[in-house]
Protein backbone atom coordinates (compact mmCIF):
# COMPACT_ATOMS: atom_id res chain seq x y z
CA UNK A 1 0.00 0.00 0.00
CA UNK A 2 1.18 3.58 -1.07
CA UNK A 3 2.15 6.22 1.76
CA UNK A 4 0.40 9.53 1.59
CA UNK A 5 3.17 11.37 0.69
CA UNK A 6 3.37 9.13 -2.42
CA UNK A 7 -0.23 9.27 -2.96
CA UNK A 8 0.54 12.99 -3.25
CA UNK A 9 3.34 13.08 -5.31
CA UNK A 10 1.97 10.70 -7.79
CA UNK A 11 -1.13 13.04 -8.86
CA UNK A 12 1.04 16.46 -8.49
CA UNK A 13 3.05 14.26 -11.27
CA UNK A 14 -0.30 13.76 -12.95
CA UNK A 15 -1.57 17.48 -12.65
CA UNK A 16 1.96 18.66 -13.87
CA UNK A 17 2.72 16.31 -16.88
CA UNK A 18 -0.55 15.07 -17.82
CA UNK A 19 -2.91 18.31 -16.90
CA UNK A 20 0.00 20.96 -17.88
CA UNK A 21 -1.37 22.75 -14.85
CA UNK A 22 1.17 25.85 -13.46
CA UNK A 23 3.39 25.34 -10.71
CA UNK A 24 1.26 27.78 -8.80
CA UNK A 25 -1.76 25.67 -9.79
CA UNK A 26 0.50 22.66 -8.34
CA UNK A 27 1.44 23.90 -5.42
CA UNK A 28 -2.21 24.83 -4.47
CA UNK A 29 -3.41 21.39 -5.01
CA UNK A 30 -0.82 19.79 -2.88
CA UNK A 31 -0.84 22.43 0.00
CA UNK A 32 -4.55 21.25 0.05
CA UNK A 33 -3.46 18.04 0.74
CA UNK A 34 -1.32 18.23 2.91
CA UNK A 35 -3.65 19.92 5.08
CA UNK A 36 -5.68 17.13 5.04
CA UNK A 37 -3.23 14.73 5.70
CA UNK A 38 -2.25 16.90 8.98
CA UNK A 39 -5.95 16.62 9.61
CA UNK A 40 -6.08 12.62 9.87
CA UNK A 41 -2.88 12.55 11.52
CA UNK A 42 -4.26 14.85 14.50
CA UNK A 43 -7.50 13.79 14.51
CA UNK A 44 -6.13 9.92 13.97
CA UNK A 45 -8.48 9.05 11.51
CA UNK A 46 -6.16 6.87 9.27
CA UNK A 47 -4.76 7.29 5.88
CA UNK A 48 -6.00 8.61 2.42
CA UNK A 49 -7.08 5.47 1.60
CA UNK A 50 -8.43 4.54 4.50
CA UNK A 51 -11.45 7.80 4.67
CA UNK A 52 -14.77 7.08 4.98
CA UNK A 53 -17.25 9.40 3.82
CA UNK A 54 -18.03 10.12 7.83
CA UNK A 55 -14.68 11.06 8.30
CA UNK A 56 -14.82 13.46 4.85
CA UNK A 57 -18.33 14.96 6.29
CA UNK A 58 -15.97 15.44 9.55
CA UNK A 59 -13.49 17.38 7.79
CA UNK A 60 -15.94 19.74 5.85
CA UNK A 61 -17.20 20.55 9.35
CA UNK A 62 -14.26 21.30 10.60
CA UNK A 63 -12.83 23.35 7.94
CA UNK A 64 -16.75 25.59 7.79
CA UNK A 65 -15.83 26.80 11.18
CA UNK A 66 -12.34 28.05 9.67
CA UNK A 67 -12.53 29.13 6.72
CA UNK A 68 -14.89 30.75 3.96
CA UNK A 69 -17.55 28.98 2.19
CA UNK A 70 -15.29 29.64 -1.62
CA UNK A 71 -11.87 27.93 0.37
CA UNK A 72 -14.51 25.12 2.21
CA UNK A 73 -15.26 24.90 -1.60
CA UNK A 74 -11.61 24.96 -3.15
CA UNK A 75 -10.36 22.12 -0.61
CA UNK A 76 -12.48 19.50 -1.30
CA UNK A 77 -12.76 20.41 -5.02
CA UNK A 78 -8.72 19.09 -4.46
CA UNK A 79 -9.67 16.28 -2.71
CA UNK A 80 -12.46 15.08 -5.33
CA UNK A 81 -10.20 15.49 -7.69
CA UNK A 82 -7.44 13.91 -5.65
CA UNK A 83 -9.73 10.41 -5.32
CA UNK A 84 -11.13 10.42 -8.94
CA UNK A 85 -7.54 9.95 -10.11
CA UNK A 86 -6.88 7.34 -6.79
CA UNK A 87 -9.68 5.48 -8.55
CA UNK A 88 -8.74 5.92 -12.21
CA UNK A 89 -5.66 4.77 -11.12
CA UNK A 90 -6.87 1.45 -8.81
CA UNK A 91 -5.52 2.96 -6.19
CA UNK A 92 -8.85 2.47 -4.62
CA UNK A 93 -12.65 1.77 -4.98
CA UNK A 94 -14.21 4.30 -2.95
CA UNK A 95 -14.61 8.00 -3.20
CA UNK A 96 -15.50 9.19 0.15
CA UNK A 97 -16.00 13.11 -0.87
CA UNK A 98 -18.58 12.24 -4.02
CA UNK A 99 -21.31 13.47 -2.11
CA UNK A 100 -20.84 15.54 0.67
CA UNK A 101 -22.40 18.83 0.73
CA UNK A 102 -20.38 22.13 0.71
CA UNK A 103 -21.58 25.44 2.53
CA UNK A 104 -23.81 27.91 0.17
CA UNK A 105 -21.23 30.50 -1.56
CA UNK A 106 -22.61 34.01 -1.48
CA UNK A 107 -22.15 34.87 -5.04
CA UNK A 108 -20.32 38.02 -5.84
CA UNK A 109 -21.04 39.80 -9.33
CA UNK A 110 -17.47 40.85 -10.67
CA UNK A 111 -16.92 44.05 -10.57
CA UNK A 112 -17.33 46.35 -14.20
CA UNK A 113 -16.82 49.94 -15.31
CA UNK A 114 -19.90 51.56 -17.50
CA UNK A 115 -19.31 52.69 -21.38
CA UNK A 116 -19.18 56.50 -20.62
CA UNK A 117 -17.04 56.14 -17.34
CA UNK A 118 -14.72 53.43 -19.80
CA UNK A 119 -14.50 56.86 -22.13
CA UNK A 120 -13.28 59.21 -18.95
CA UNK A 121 -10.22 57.04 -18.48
CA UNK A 122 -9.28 56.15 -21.91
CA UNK A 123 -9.67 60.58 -22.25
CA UNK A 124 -7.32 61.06 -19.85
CA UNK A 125 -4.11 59.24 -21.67
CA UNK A 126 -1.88 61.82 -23.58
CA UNK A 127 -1.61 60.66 -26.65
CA UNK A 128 0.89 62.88 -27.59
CA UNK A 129 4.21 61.22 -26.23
CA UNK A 130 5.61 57.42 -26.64
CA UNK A 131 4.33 56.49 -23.63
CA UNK A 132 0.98 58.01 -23.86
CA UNK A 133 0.19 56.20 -26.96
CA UNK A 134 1.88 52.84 -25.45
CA UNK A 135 -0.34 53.39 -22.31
CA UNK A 136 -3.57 53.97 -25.01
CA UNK A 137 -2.99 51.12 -26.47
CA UNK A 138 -2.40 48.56 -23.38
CA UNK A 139 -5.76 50.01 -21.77
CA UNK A 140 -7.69 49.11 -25.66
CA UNK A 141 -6.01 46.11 -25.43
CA UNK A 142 -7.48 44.87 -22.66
CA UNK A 143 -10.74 45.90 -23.42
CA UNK A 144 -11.32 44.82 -26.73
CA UNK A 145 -9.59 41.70 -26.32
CA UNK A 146 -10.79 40.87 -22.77
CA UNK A 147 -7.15 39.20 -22.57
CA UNK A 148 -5.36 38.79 -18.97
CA UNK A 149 -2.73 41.02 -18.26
CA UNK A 150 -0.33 38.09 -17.97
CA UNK A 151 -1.12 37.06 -21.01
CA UNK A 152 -1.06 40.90 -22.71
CA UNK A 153 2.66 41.38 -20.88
CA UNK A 154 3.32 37.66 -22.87
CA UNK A 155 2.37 38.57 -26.08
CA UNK A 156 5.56 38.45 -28.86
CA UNK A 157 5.17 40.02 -32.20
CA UNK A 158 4.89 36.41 -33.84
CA UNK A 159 1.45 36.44 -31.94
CA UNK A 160 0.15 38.96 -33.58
CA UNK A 161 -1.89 38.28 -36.94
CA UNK A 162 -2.76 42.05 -38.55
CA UNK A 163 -3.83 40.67 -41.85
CA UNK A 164 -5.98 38.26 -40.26
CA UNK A 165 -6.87 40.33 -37.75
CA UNK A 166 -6.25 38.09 -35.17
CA UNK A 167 -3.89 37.28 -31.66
CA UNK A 168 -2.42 34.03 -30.51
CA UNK A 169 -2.91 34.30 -26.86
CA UNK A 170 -1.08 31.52 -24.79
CA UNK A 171 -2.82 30.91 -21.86
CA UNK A 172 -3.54 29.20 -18.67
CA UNK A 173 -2.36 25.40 -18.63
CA UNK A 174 -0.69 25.88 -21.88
CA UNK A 175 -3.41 26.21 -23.85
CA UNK A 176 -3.62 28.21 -26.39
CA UNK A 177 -6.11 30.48 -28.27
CA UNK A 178 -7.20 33.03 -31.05
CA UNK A 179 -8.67 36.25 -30.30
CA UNK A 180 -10.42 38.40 -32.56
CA UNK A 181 -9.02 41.61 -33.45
CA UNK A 182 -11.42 44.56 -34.25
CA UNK A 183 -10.84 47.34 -37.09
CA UNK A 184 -9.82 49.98 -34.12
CA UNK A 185 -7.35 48.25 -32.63
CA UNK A 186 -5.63 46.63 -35.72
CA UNK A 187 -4.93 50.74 -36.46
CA UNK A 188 -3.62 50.98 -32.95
CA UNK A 189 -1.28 48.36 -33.00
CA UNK A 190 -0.04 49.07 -36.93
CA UNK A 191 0.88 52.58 -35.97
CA UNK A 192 2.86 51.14 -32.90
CA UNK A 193 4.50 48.78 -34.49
CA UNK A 194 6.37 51.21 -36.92
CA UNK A 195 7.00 54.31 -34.60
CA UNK A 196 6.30 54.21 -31.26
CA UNK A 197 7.39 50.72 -30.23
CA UNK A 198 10.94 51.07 -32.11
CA UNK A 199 11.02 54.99 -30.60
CA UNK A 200 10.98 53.40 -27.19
CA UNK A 201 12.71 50.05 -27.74
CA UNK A 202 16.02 52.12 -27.90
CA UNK A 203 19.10 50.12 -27.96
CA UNK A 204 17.23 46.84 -26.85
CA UNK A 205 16.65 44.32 -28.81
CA UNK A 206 13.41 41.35 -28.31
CA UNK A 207 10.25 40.33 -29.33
CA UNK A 208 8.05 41.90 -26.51
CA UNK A 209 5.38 43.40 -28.13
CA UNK A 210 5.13 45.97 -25.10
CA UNK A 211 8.00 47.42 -24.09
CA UNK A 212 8.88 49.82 -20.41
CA UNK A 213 10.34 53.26 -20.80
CA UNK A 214 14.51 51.23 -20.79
CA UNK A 215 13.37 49.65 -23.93
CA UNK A 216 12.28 46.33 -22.35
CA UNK A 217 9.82 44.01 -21.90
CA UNK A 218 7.03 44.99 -20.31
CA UNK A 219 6.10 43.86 -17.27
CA UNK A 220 2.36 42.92 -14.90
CA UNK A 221 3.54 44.62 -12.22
CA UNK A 222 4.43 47.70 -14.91
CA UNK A 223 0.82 47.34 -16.60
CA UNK A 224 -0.82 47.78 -12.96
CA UNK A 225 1.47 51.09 -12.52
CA UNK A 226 0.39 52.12 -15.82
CA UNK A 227 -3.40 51.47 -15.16
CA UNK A 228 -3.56 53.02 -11.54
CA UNK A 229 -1.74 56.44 -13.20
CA UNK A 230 -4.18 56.38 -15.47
CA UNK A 231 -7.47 55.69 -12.48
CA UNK A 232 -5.64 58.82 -10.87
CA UNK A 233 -5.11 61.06 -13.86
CA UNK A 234 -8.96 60.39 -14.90
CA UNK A 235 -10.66 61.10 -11.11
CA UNK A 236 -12.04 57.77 -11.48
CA UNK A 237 -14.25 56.86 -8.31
CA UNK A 238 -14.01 53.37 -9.19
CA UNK A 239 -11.87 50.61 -7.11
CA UNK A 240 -10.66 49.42 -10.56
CA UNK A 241 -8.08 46.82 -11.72
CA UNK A 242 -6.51 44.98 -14.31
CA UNK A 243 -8.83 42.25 -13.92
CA UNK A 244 -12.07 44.97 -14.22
CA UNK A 245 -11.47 45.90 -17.48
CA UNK A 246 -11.47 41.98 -18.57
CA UNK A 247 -14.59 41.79 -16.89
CA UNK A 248 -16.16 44.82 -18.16
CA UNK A 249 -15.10 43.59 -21.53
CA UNK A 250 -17.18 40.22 -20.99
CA UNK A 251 -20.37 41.57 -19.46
CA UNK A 252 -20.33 44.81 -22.43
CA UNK A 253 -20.44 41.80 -25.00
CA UNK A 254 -23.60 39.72 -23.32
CA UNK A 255 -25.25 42.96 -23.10
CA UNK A 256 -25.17 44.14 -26.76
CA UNK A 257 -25.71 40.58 -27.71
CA UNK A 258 -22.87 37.74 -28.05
CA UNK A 259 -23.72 34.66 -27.10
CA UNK A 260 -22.14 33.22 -24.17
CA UNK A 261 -20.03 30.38 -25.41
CA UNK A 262 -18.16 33.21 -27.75
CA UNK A 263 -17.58 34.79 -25.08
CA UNK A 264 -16.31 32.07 -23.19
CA UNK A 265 -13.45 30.91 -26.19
CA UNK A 266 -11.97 34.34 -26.34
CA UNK A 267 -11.81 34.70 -22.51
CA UNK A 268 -10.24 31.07 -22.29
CA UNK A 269 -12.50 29.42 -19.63
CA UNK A 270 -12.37 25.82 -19.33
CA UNK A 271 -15.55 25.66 -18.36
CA UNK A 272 -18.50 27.53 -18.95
CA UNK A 273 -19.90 28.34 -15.51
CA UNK A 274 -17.26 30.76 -15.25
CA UNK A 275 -18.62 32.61 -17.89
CA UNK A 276 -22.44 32.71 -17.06
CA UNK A 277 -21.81 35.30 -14.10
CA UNK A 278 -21.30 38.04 -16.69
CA UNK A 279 -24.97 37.25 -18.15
CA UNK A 280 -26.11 38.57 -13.99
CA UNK A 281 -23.92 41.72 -14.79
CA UNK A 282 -25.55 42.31 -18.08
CA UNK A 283 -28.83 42.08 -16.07
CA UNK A 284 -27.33 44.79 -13.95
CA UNK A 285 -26.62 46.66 -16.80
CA UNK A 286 -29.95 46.35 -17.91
CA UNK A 287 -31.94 46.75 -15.03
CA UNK A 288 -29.67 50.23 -14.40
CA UNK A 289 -30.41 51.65 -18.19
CA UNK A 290 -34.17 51.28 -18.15
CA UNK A 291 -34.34 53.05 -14.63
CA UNK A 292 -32.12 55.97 -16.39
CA UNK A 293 -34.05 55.93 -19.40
CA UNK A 294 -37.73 55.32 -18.77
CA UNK A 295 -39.82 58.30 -17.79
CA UNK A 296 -42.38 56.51 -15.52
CA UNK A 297 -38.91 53.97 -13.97
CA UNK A 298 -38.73 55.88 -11.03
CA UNK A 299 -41.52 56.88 -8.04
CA UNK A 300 -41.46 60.36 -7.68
CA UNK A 301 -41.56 60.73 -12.03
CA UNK A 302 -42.33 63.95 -13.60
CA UNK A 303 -45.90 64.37 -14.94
């Protein structure tokens, strides 16, 4: 019979070289068991294959009263996935988390910027410097491409399709996609290519499309800089970050119409549950224009 520390080794193998999951992604999984593991050890409870589905009932108990309901959630999504591949594997017959029951998540729209306040900040680059037109263009970037800012801060001038119209965007767990370019930002990114980017690439010499002010690669952290000048410059209200503008760009889409599993290829979900929150937000969006726009919307209406 396997130890647990083999047990755990053996699918971190699986998640790295089969799954092409991230270190980071790795390193979560294990940490998760190994916090179980420290759980049957104190509690004396046995071994990973040894659980019953009383003791996994136990340990959902006794992580509720320490943690949130989304890490309750996370953990045992790591152990389900931990025994599906102990059984794929014969490793052993029973799956003692199939069907326990996980505390309710309170479900928390993303957070999204509106069209004309989207116009404020994208007013407030100067556009006519270098950098101003480098910082216009990461901010359009995100939004019409919905693209991570990893993922923008990866992007090599090989990716980058202007006669097609089109980006290769290498994403999470290695997997790769195509995003759709629009007319706008094709313009953009033309005009960078043969001025601006060589005016501030300097000496340097790489295949970074964006590049810092010392003429090299860009970087997240530098995008995030960038993006909170740009919040202050504007007088933006809004708690806003790299990740609102991907989300704005999802939930403007389902509101003027795209259906949700376009959406859901050129953000690069695996699955498409992450995607159906942005249909609530479009519901937001909706809800909010008719009470701007209808005349009898409000209680106190003008006659």
């Amino acid at each position: 019979m396997m130890k647990d520390n083999e047990l755990r080794i053996l699918f971190c193998d699986h998640l790295r070289g089969i799954k092409r999951y991230s270190q980071a992604t790795v390193s979560a999984y294990s940490s998760d068991l190994e916090d179980f593991k420290a759980f049957l050890k104190r509690e004396d409870l046995g071994t990973f294959l040894t659980v019953s589905r009383r003791v996994a009932k136990f340990y959902v108990s006794e992580l509720s009263g320490r943690f949130s309901a989304s890490t309750v959630a996370r953990k045992i999504s790591t152990l389900r996935s931990f025994y599906h591949f102990l059984i794929e594997e014969e490793l052993t017959e029973a799956h003692p988390f199939l069907e326990v029951r996980l505390p309710k998540q309170r479900r928390n729209l993303p957070a999204f910027i509106y069209p004309e306040d989207l116009e404020v900040l994208f007013e407030s680059v100067d556009l006519t410097t270098d950098k101003g037109l480098r910082d216009f263009l990461i901010l359009e970037m995100l939004y019409s491409t919905g693209i991570r800012v990893s993922e923008l801060c990866g992007l090599k001038l090989r990716d980058i399709d202007l006669a097609n119209r089109t980006l290769m965007i290498h994403g999470k767990g290695a997997k790769d996609r195509i995003v759709p370019l629009g007319e706008r930002i094709v313009e953009l990114l033309r005009d960078y290519l043969l001025s601006t980017r060589k005016n501030l690439l300097k000496k340097e010499s790489h295949q970074s499309l964006f590049v810092n002010l010392r003429g090299q690669p860009l970087s997240t952290r530098g995008v995030r800089y960038i993006l909170n000048a740009l919040i202050e410059k504007a007088g933006s209200l809004h708690q806003m970050t790299p990740h609102t503008i991907r989300h704005t760009f999802a939930s403007h889409l389902l509101s003027n119409g795209a259906d949700l599993r376009s959406v859901q290829e050129m953000l690069g979900h695996a699955h498409i549950s992450s995607t159906q929150i942005y249909t609530e937000i479009s519901k937001e969006d909706l809800k909010r224009r008719y009470m701007d726009a209808h005349p009898r919307a409000r209680k106190n209406h003008d006659d």
